[in-house]
Protein backbone atom coordinates (compact mmCIF):
# COMPACT_ATOMS: atom_id res chain seq x y z
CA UNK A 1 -39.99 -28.00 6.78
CA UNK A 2 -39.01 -24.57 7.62
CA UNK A 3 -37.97 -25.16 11.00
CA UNK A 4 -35.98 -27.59 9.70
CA UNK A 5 -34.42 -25.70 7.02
CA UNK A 6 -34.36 -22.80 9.36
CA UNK A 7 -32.30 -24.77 11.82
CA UNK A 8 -29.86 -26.36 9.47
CA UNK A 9 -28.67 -23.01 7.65
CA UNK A 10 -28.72 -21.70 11.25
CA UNK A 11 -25.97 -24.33 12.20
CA UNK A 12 -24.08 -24.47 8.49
CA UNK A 13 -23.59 -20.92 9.48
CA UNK A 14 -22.39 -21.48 13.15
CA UNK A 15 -20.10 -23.83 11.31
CA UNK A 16 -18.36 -21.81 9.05
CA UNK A 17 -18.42 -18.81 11.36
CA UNK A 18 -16.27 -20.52 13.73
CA UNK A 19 -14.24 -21.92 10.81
CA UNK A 20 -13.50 -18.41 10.06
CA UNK A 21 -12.51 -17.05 13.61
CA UNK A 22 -10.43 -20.54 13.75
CA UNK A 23 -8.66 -20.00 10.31
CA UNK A 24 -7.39 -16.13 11.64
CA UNK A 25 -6.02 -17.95 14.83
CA UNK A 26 -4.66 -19.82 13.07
CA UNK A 27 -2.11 -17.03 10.74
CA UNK A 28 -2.12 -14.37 13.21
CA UNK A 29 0.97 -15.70 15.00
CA UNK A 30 2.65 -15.90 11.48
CA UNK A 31 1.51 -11.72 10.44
CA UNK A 32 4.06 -9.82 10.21
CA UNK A 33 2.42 -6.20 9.17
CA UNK A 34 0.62 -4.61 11.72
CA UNK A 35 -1.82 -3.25 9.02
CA UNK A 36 -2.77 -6.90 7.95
CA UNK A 37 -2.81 -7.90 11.93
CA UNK A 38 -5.33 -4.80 12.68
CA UNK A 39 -7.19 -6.30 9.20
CA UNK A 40 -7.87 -9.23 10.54
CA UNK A 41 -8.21 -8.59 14.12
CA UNK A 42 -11.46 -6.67 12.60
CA UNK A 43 -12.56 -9.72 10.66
CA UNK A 44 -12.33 -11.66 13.68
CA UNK A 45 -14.36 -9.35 15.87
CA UNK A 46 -17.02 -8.99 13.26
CA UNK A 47 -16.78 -12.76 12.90
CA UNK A 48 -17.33 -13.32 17.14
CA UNK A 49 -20.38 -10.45 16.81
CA UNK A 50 -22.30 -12.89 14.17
CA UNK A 51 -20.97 -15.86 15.92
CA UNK A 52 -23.09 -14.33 18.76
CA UNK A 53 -26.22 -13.57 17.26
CA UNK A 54 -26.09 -17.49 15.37
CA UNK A 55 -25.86 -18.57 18.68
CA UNK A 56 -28.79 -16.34 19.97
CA UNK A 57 -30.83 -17.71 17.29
CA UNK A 58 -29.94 -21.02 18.14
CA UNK A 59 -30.19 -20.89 21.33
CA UNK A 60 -34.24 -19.51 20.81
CA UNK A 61 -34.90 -23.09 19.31
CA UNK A 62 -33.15 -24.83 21.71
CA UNK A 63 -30.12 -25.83 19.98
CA UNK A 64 -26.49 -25.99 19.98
CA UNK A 65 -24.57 -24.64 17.53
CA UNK A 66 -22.01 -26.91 14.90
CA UNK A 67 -18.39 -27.34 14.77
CA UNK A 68 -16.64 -26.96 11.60
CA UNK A 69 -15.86 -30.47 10.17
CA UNK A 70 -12.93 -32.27 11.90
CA UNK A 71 -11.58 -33.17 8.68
CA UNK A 72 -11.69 -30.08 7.01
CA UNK A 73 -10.59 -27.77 9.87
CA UNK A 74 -7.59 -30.46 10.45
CA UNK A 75 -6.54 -30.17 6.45
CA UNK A 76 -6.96 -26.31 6.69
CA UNK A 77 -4.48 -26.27 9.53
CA UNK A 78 -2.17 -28.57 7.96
CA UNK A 79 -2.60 -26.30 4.59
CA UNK A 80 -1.71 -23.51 6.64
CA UNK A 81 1.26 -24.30 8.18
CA UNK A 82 3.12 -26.24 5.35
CA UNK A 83 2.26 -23.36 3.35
CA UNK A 84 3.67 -20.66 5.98
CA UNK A 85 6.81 -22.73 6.60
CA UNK A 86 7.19 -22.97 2.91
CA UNK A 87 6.78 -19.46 2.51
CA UNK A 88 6.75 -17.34 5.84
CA UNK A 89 5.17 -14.12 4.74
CA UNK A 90 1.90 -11.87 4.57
CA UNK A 91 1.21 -12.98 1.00
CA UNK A 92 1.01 -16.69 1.47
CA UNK A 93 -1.33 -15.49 4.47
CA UNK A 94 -3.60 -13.53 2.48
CA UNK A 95 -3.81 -15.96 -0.28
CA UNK A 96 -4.76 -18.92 2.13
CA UNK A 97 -6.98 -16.57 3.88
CA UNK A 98 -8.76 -15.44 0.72
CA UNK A 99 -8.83 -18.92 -0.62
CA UNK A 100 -10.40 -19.87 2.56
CA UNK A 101 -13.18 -16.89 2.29
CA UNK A 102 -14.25 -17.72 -1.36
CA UNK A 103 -14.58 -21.69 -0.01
CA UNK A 104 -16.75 -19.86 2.40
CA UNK A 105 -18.84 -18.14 0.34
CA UNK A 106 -19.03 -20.89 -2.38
CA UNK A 107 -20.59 -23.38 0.69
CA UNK A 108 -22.73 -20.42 2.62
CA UNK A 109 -24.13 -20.35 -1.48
CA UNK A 110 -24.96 -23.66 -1.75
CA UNK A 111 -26.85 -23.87 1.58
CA UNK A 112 -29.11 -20.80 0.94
CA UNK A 113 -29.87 -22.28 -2.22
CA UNK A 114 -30.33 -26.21 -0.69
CA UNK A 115 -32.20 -25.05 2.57
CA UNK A 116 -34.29 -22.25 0.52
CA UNK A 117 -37.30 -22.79 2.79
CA UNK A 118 -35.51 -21.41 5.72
CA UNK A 119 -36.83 -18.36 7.43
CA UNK A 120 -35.92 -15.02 6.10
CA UNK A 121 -34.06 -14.29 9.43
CA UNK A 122 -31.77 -17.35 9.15
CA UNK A 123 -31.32 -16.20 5.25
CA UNK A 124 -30.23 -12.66 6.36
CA UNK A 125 -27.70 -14.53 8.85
CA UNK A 126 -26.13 -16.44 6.36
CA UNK A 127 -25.74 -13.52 3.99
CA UNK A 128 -24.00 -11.46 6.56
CA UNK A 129 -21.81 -13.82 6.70
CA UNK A 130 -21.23 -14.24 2.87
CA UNK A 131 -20.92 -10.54 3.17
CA UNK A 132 -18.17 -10.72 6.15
CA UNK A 133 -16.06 -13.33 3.65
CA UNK A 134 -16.37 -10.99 0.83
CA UNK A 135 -15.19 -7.71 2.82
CA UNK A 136 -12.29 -9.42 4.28
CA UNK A 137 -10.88 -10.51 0.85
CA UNK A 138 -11.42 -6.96 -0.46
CA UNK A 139 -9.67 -6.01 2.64
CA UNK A 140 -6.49 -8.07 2.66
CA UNK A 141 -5.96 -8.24 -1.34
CA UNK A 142 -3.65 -5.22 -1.12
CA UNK A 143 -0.89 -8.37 0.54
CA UNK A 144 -1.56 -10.60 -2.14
């Protein structure tokens, strides 16, 4: 049961992890402040650093990571750009990017709490990347 758990909070995390580094692909072409680009250029690279060690971990049980879901990552883009060509500025992108990071941290939640008999190492994964979600709303709320 651990290794199970272990392995599916390992993957839930791979998943949103490369949800996130998707979603600031996705509005960097639209920034226009070079303080919010350097913001979430950051994000991103902290992002691609756990990313890394997910995949490390994985990798040690011989597994692959997870995409995001196709049908959420296809409504997030479609949010995104309806939104932007609605409203073409940093605020819409910081909202949908901080809406996007509490989603985040609202699932990583849940998964802690449904796969609790993970390993403490795949629980310390998943809670750096609560923590990532949390830092970059408190670091793009001054665009809201």
């Amino acid at each position: 049961m651990i290794e199970q758990d272990t392995l599916r909070l390992l993957r839930e995390c791979d998943a949103g992890v490369r949800m996130g580094v998707a979603s600031i692909d996705d509005v960097l072409p639209y920034v226009k402040s070079e303080d919010l680009r350097a913001r979430l250029n950051r994000s991103r690279e902290r992002h691609e650093r756990l990313q890394s060690e997910i995949e490390q971990a994985l990798t040690r049980f011989g597994e692959d990571g997870k995409a995001p879901n196709a049908f959420a990552r296809g409504m997030s883009m479609v949010k995104t750009k309806m939104e932007i060509t609605v409203s073409p500025s940093d605020a819409t992108i910081a909202s949908l990017m901080t809406d996007g990071c509490g989603m985040g941290v609202k699932s990583l939640n849940k998964y802690l709490n449904e796969y609790e008999a993970a390993d403490e190492s795949a629980k310390d994964v998943a809670k750096k990347l609560i923590q990532l979600e949390k830092q970059l709303i408190d670091e793009i709320r001054d665009f809201l």
